[in-house]
C-alpha atoms as a PDB file:
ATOM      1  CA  UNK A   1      -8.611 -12.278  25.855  1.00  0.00           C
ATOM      2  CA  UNK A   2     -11.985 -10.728  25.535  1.00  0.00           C
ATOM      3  CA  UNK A   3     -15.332 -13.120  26.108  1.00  0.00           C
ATOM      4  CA  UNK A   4     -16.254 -15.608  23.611  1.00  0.00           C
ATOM      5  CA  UNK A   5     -19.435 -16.957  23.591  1.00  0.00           C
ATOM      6  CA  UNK A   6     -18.447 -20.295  22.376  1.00  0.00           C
ATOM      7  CA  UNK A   7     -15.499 -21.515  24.816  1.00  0.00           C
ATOM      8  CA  UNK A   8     -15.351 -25.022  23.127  1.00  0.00           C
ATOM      9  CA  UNK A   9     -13.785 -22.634  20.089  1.00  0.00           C
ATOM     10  CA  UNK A  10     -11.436 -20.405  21.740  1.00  0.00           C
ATOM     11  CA  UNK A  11      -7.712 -20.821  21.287  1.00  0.00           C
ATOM     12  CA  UNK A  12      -5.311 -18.999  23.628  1.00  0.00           C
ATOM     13  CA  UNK A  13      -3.300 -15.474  22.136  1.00  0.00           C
ATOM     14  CA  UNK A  14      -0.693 -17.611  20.960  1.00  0.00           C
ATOM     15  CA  UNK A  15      -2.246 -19.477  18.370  1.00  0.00           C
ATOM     16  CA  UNK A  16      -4.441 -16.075  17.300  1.00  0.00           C
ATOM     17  CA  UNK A  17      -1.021 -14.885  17.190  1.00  0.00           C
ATOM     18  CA  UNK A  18       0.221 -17.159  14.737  1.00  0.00           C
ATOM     19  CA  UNK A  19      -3.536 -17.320  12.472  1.00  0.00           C
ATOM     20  CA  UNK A  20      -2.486 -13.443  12.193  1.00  0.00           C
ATOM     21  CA  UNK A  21       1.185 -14.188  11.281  1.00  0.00           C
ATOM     22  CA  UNK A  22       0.589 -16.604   8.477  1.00  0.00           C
ATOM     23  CA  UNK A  23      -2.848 -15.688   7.114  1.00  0.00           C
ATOM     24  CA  UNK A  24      -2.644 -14.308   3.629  1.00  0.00           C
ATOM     25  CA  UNK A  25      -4.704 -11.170   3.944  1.00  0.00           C
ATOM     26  CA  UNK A  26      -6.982  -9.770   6.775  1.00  0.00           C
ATOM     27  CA  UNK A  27     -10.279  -7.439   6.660  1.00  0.00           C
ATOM     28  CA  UNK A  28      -9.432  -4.266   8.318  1.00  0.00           C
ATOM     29  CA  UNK A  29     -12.317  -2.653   9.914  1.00  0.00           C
ATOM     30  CA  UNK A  30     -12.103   1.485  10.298  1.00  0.00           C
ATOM     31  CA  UNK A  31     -14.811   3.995  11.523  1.00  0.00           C
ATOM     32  CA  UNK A  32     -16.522   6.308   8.909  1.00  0.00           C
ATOM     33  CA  UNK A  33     -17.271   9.902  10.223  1.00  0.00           C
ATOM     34  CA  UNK A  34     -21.007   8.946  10.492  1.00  0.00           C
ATOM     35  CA  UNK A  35     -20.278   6.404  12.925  1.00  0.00           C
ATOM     36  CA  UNK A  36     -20.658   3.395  10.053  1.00  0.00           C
ATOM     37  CA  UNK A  37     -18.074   0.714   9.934  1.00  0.00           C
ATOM     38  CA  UNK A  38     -16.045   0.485   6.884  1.00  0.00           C
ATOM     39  CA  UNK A  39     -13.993  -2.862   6.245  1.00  0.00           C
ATOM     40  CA  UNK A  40     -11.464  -3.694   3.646  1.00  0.00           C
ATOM     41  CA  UNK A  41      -8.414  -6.012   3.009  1.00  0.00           C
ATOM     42  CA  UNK A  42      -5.255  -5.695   3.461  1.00  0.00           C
ATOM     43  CA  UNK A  43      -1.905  -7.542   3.574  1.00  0.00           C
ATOM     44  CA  UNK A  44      -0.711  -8.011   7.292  1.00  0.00           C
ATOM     45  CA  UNK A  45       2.880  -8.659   8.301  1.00  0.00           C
ATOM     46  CA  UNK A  46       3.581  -9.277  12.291  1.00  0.00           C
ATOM     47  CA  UNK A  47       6.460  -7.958  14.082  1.00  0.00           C
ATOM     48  CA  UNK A  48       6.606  -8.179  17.799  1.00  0.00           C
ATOM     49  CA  UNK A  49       3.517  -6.381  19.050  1.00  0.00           C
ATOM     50  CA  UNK A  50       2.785  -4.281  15.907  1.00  0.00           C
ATOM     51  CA  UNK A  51       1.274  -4.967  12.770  1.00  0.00           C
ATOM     52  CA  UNK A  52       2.043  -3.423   9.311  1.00  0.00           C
ATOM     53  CA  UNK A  53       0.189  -3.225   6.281  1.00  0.00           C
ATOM     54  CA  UNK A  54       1.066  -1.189   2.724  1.00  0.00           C
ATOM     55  CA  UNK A  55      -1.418   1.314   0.978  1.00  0.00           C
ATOM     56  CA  UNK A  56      -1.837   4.258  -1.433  1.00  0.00           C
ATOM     57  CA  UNK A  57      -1.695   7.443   0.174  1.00  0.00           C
ATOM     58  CA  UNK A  58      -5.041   8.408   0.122  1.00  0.00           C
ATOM     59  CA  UNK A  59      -8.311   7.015   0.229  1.00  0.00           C
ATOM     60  CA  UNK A  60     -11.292   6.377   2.591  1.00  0.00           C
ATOM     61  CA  UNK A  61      -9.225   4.010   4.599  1.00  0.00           C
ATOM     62  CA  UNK A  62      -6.179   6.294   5.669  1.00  0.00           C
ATOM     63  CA  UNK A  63      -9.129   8.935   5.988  1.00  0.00           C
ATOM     64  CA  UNK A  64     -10.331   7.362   8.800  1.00  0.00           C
ATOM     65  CA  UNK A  65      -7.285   5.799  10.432  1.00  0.00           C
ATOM     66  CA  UNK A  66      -6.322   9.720  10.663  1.00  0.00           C
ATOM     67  CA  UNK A  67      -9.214  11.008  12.517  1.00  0.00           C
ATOM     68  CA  UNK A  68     -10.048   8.080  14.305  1.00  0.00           C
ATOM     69  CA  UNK A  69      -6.971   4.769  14.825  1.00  0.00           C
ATOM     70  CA  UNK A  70      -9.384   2.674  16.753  1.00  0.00           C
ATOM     71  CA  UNK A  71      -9.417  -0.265  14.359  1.00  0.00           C
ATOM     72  CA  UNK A  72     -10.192  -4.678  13.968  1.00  0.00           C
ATOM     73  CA  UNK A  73      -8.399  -6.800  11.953  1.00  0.00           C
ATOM     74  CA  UNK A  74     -10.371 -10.510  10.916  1.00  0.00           C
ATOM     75  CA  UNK A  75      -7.883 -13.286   9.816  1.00  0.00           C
ATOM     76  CA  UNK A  76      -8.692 -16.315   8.838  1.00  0.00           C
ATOM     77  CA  UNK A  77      -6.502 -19.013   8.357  1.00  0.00           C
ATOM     78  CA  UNK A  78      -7.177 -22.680   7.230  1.00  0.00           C
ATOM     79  CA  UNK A  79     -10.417 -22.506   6.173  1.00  0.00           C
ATOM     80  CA  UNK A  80     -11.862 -26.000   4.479  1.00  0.00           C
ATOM     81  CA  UNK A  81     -15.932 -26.655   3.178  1.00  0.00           C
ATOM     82  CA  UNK A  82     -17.511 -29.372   5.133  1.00  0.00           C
ATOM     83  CA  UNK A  83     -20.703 -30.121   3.382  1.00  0.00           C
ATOM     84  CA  UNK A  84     -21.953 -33.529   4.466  1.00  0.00           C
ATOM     85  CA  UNK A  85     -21.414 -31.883   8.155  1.00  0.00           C
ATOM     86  CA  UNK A  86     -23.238 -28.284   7.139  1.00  0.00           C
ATOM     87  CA  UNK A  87     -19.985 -27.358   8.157  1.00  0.00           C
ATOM     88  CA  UNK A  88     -16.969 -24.993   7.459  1.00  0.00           C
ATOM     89  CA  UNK A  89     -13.732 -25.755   9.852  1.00  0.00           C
ATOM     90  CA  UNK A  90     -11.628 -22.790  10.231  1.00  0.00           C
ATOM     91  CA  UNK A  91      -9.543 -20.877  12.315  1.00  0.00           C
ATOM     92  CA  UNK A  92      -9.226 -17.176  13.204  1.00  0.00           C
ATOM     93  CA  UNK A  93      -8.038 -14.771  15.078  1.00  0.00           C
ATOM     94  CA  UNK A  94      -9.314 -10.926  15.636  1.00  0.00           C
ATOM     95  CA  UNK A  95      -6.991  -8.237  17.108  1.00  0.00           C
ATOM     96  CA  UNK A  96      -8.084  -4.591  18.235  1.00  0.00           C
ATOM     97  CA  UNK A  97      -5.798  -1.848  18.458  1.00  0.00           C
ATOM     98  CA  UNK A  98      -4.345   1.642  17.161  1.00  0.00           C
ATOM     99  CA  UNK A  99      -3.744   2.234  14.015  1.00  0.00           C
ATOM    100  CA  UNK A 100      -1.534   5.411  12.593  1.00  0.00           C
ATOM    101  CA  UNK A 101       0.662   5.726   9.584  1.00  0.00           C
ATOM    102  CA  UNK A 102       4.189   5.700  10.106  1.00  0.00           C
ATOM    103  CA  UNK A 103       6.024   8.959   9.415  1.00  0.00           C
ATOM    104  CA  UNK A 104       9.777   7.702  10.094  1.00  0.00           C
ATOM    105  CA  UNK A 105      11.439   6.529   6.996  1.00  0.00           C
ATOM    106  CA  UNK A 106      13.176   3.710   8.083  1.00  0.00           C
ATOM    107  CA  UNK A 107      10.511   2.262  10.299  1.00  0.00           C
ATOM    108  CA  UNK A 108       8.497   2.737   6.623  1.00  0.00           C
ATOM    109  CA  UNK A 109      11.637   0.292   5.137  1.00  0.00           C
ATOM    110  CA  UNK A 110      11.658  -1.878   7.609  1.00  0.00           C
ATOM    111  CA  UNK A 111       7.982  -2.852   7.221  1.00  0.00           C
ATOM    112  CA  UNK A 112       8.065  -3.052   3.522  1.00  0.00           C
ATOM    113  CA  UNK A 113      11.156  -5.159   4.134  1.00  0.00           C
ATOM    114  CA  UNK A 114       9.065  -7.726   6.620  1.00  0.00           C
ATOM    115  CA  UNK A 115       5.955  -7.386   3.761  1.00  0.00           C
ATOM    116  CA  UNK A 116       8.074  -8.248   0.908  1.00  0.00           C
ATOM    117  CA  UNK A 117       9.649 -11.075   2.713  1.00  0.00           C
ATOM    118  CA  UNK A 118       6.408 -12.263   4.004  1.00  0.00           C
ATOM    119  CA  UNK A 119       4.558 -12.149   0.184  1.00  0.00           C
ATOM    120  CA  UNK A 120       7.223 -12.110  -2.297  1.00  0.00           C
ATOM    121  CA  UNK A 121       9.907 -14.708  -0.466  1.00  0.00           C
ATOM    122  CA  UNK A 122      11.322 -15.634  -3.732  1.00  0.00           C
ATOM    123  CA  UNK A 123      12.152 -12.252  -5.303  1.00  0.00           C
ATOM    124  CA  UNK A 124      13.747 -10.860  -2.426  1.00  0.00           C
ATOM    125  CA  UNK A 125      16.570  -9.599  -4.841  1.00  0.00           C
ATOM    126  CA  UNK A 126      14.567  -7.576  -6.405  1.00  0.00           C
ATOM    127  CA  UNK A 127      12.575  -6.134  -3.401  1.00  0.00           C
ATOM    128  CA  UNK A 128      15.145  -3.204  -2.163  1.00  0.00           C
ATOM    129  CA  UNK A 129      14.959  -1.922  -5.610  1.00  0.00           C
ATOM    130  CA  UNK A 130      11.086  -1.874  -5.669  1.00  0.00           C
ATOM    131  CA  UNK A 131      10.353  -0.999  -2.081  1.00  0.00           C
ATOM    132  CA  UNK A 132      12.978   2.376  -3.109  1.00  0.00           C
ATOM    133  CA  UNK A 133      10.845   3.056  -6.160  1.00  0.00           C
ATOM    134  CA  UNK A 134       7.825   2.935  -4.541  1.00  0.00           C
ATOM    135  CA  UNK A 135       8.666   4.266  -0.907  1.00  0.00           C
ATOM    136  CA  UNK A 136       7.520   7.978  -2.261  1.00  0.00           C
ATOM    137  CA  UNK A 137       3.792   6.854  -3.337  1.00  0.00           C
ATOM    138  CA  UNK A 138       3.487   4.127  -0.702  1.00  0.00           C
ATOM    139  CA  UNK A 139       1.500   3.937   2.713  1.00  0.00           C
ATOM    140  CA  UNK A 140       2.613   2.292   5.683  1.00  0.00           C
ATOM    141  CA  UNK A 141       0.192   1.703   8.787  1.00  0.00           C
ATOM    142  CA  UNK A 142       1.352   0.288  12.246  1.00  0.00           C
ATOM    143  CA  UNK A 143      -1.224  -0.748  14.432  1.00  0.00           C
ATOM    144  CA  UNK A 144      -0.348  -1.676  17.951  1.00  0.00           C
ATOM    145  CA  UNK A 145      -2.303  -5.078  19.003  1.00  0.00           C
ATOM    146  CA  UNK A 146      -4.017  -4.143  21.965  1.00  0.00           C
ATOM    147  CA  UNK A 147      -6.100  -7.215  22.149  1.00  0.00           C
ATOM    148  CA  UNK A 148      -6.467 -10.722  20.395  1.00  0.00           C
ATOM    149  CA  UNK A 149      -8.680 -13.227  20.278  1.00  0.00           C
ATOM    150  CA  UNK A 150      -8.315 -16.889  18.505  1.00  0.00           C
ATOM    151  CA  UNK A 151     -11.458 -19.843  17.454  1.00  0.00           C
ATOM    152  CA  UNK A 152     -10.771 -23.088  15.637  1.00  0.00           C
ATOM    153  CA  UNK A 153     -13.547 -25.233  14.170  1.00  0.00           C
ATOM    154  CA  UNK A 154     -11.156 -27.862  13.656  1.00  0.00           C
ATOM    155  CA  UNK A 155     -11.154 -30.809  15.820  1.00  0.00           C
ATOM    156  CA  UNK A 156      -8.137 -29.659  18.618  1.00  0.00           C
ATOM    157  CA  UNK A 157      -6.400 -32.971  17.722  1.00  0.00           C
ATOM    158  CA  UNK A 158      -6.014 -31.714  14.006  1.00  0.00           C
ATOM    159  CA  UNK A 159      -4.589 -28.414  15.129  1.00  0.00           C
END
């Protein structure tokens, strides 16, 4: 794990682990040419140490994933408004690695597989047909964790 300035919030890679599994979409953070960050969400799906996400084949993003893979991903999981406490509990995790697209076919299926089960659980029978359709004008990017960190602002007994 990389420093965290607030130790009382820091859960171990585990439990960042699992905030990425479950969390509904992340903000994916890419370099622009100029140096410039650009962020944007996507739809992560964890398998072993990589993580997948789906795209259109072109755009800013996959621009800069090409000439430069260094990349952060932000989840957030529970999140819940606190207001008599000035508050917002959470938890999160944030994972660094390299991103590229994947070029082998069935790698490419077996993500959209993972992503379908992950977001569309209860139209499964109707996911090979779709992910076939769609495999020509579809985007898949693996990025390989090289880091992760996890924070809860929920009391560790409600965890």
């Amino acid at each position: 794990m990389s420093q965290m300035r607030r130790k009382d919030k820091e859960m171990d890679a585990e439990f960042a682990l699992g905030v990425l599994r479950d969390c509904e979409y992340a903000s994916l953070a890419t370099v622009n040419p100029d140096g410039t960050p650009y962020c944007i969400p996507v739809s992560p799906v964890l398998s072993g140490n990589a993580v997948y996400f789906h795209c259109a084949s072109e755009g800013k993003k996959l621009d800069n994933i090409r000439r430069d893979g260094n990349v952060c991903l932000c989840c957030v999981g529970r999140a819940r408004l606190v207001p008599e406490r000035f508050t917002t509990e959470y938890e999160s995790a944030v994972a660094e690695g390299a991103c590229a697209i994947v070029q082998d076919e069935g790698e490419k299926i077996s993500a959209l597989r993972l992503i379908c089960e992950k977001y569309a659980a209860d139209n499964m029978g109707a996911a090979e047909r779709v992910i076939m359709g769609e495999l020509s004008r579809t985007t898949v990017c693996r990025i390989e964790l090289g880091s992760i960190t996890g924070k809860s602002n929920y009391n560790k007994s409600e965890l």
